[in-house]
N, C-alpha and C. Protein backbone atom coordinates (compact mmCIF):
# COMPACT_ATOMS: atom_id res chain seq x y z
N UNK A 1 23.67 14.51 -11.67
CA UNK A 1 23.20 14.78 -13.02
C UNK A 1 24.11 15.85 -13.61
N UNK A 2 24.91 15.57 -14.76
CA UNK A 2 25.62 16.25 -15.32
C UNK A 2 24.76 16.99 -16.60
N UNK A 3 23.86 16.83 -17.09
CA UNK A 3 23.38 17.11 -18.21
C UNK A 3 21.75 17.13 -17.86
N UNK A 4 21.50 18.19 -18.46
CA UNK A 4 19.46 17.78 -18.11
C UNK A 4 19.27 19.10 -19.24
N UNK A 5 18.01 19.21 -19.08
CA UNK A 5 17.21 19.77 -19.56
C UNK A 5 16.54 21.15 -18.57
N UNK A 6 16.66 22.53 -19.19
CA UNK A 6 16.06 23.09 -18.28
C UNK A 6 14.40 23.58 -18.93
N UNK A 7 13.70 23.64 -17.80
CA UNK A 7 12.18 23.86 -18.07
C UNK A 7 11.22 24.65 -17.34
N UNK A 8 10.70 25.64 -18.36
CA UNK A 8 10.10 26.97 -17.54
C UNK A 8 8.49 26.10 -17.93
N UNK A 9 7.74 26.40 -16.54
CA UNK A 9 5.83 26.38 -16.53
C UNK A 9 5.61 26.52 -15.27
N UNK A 10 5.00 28.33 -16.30
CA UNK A 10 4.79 28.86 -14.55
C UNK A 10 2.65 28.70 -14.93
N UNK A 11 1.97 27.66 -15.03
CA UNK A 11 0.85 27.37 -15.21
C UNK A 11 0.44 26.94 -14.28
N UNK A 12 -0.30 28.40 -13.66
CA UNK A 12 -0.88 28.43 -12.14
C UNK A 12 -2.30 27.59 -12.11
N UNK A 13 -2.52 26.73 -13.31
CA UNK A 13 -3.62 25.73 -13.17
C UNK A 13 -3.74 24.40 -13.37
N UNK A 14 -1.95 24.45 -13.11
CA UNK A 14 -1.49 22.92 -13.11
C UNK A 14 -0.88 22.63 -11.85
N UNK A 15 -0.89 21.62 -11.27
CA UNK A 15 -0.22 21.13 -10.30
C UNK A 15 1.57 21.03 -10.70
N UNK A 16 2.48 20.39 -9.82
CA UNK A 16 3.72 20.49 -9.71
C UNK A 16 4.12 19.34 -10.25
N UNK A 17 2.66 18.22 -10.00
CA UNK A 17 3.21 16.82 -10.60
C UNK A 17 2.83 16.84 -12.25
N UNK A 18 1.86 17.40 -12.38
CA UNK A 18 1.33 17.24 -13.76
C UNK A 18 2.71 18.13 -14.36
N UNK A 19 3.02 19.40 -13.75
CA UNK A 19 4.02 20.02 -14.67
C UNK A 19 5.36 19.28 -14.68
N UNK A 20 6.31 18.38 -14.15
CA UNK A 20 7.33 17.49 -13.49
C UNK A 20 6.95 16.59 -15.09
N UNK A 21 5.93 16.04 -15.24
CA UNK A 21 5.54 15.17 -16.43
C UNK A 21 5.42 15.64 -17.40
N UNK A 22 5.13 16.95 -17.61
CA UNK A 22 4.88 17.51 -19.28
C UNK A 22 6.39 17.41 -19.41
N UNK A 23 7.25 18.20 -18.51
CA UNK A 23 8.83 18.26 -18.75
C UNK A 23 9.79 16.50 -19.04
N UNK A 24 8.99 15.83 -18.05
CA UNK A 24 9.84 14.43 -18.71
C UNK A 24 9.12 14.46 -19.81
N UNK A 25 8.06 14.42 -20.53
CA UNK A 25 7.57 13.68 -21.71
C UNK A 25 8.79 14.90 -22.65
N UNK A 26 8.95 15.91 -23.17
CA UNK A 26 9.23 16.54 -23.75
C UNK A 26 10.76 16.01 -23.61
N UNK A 27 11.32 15.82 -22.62
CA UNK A 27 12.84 15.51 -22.50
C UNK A 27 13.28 14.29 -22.72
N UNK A 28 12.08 13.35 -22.75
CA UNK A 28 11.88 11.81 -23.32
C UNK A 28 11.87 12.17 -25.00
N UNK A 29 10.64 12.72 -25.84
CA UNK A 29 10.88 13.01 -27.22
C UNK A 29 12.10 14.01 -27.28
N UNK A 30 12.64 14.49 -26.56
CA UNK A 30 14.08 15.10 -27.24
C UNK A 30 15.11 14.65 -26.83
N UNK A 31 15.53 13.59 -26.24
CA UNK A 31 16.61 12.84 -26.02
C UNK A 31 16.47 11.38 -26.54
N UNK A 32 15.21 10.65 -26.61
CA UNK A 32 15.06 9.40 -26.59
C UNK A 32 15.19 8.77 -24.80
N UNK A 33 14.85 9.19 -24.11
CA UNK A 33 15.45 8.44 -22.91
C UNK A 33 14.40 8.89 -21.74
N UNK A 34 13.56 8.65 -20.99
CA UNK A 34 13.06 8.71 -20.06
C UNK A 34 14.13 9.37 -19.02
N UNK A 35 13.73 10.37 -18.37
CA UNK A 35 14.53 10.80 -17.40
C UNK A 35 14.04 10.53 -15.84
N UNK A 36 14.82 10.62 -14.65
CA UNK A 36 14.45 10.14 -13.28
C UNK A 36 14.94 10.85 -12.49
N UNK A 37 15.36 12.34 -12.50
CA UNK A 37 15.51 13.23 -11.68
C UNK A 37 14.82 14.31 -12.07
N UNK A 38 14.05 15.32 -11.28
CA UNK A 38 14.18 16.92 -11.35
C UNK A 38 14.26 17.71 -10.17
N UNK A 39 15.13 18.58 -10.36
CA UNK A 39 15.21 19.43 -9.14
C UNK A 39 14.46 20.52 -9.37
N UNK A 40 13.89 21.31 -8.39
CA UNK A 40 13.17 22.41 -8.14
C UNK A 40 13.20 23.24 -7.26
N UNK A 41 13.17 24.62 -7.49
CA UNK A 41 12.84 25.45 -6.52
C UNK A 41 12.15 25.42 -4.79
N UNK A 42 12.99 25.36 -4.21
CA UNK A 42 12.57 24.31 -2.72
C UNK A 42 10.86 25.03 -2.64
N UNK A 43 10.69 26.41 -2.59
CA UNK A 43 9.22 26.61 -2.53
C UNK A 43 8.42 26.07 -3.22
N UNK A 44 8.82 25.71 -4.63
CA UNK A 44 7.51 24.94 -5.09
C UNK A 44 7.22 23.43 -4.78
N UNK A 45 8.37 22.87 -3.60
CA UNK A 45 7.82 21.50 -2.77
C UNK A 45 7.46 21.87 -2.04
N UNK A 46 7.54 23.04 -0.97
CA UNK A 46 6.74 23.32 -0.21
C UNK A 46 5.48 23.97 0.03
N UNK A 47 4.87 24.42 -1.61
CA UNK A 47 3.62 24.70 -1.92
C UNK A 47 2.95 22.90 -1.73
N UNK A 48 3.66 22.32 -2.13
CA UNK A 48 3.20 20.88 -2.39
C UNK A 48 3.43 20.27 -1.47
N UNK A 49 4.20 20.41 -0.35
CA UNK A 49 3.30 19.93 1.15
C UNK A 49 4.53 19.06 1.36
N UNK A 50 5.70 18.40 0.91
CA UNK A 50 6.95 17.41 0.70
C UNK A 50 8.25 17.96 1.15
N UNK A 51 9.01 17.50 1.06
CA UNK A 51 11.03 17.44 0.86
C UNK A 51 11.29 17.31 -0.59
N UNK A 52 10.54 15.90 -0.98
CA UNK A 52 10.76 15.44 -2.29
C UNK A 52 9.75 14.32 -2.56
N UNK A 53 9.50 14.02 -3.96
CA UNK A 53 8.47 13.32 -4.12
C UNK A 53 8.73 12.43 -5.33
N UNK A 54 7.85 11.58 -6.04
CA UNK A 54 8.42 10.91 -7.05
C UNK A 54 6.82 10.90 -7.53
N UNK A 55 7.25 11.15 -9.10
CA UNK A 55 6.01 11.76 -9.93
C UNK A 55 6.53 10.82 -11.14
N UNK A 56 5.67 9.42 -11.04
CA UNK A 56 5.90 8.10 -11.84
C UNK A 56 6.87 8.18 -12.98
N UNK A 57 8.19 7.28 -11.56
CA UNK A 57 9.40 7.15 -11.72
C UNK A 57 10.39 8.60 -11.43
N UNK A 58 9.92 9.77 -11.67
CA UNK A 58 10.74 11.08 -11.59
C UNK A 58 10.95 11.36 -10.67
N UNK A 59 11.96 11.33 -9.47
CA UNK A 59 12.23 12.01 -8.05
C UNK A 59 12.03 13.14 -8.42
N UNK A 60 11.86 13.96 -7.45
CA UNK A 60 11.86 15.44 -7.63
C UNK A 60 12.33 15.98 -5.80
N UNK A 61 13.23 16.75 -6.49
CA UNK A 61 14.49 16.71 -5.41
C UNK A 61 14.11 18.83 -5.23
N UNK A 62 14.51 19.23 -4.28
CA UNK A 62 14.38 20.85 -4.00
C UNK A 62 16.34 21.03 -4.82
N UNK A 63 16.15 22.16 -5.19
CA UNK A 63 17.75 22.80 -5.55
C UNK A 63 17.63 24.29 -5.86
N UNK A 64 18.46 24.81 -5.04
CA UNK A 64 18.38 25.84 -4.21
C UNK A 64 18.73 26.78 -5.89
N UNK A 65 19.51 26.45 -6.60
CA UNK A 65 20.08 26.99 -7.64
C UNK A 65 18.73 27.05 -8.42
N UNK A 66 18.34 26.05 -8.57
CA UNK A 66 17.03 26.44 -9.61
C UNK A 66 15.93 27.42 -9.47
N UNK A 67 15.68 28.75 -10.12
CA UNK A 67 14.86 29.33 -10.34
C UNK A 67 13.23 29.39 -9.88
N UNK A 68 12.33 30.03 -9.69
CA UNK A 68 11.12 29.39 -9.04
C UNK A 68 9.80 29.03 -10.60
N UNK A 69 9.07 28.28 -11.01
CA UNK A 69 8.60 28.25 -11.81
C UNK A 69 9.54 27.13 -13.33
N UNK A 70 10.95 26.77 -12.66
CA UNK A 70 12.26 26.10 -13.59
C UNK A 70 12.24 24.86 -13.31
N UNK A 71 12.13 23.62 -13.81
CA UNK A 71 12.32 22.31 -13.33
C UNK A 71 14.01 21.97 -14.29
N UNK A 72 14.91 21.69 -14.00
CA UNK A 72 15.91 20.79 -14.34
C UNK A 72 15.91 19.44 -14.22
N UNK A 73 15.80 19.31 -15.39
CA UNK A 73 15.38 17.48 -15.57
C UNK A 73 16.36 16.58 -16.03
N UNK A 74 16.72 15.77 -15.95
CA UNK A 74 17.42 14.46 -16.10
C UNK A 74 17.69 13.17 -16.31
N UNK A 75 19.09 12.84 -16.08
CA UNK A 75 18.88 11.47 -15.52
C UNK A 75 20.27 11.41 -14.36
N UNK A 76 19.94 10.57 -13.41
CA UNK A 76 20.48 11.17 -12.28
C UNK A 76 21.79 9.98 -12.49
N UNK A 77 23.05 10.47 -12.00
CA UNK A 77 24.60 9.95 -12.30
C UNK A 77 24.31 8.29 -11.56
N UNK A 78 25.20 7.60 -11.99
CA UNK A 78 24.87 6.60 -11.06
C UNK A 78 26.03 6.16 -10.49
């Protein structure tokens, strides 16, 4: 992924998948395009029990670079 979107929600009364989806819907109305990657802060997959997971259609990948509470969203190179 050369290009994404970066996205702060640190909303300690949302889950990781519900927050993974507010960020595609928002990066869907601001690009036009459904996205299918986000990387995250490896602790917040391992609050969530995974490696990586897919949150309908969105992989969600750990990346060490990303911030804790930051999703970087996308669409992944092909």
């Amino acid at each position: 992924m050369n290009f994404g979107l970066l996205w702060f929600d640190n909303d300690s009364r949302r889950g990781l998948k519900e927050k993974v989806l507010r960020a595609a819907d928002h990066y869907q109305q601001k690009y036009g395009q459904r996205p299918n990657l986000c990387f995250v802060h490896p602790s917040m997959l391992k609050e969530n029990g995974d490696d990586e997971f897919r949150a309908d259609g969105v992989q969600v990948r750990s990346g060490r670079a990303v911030l804790p509470h930051h999703f970087w969203i996308g669409v992944a190179d092909k």
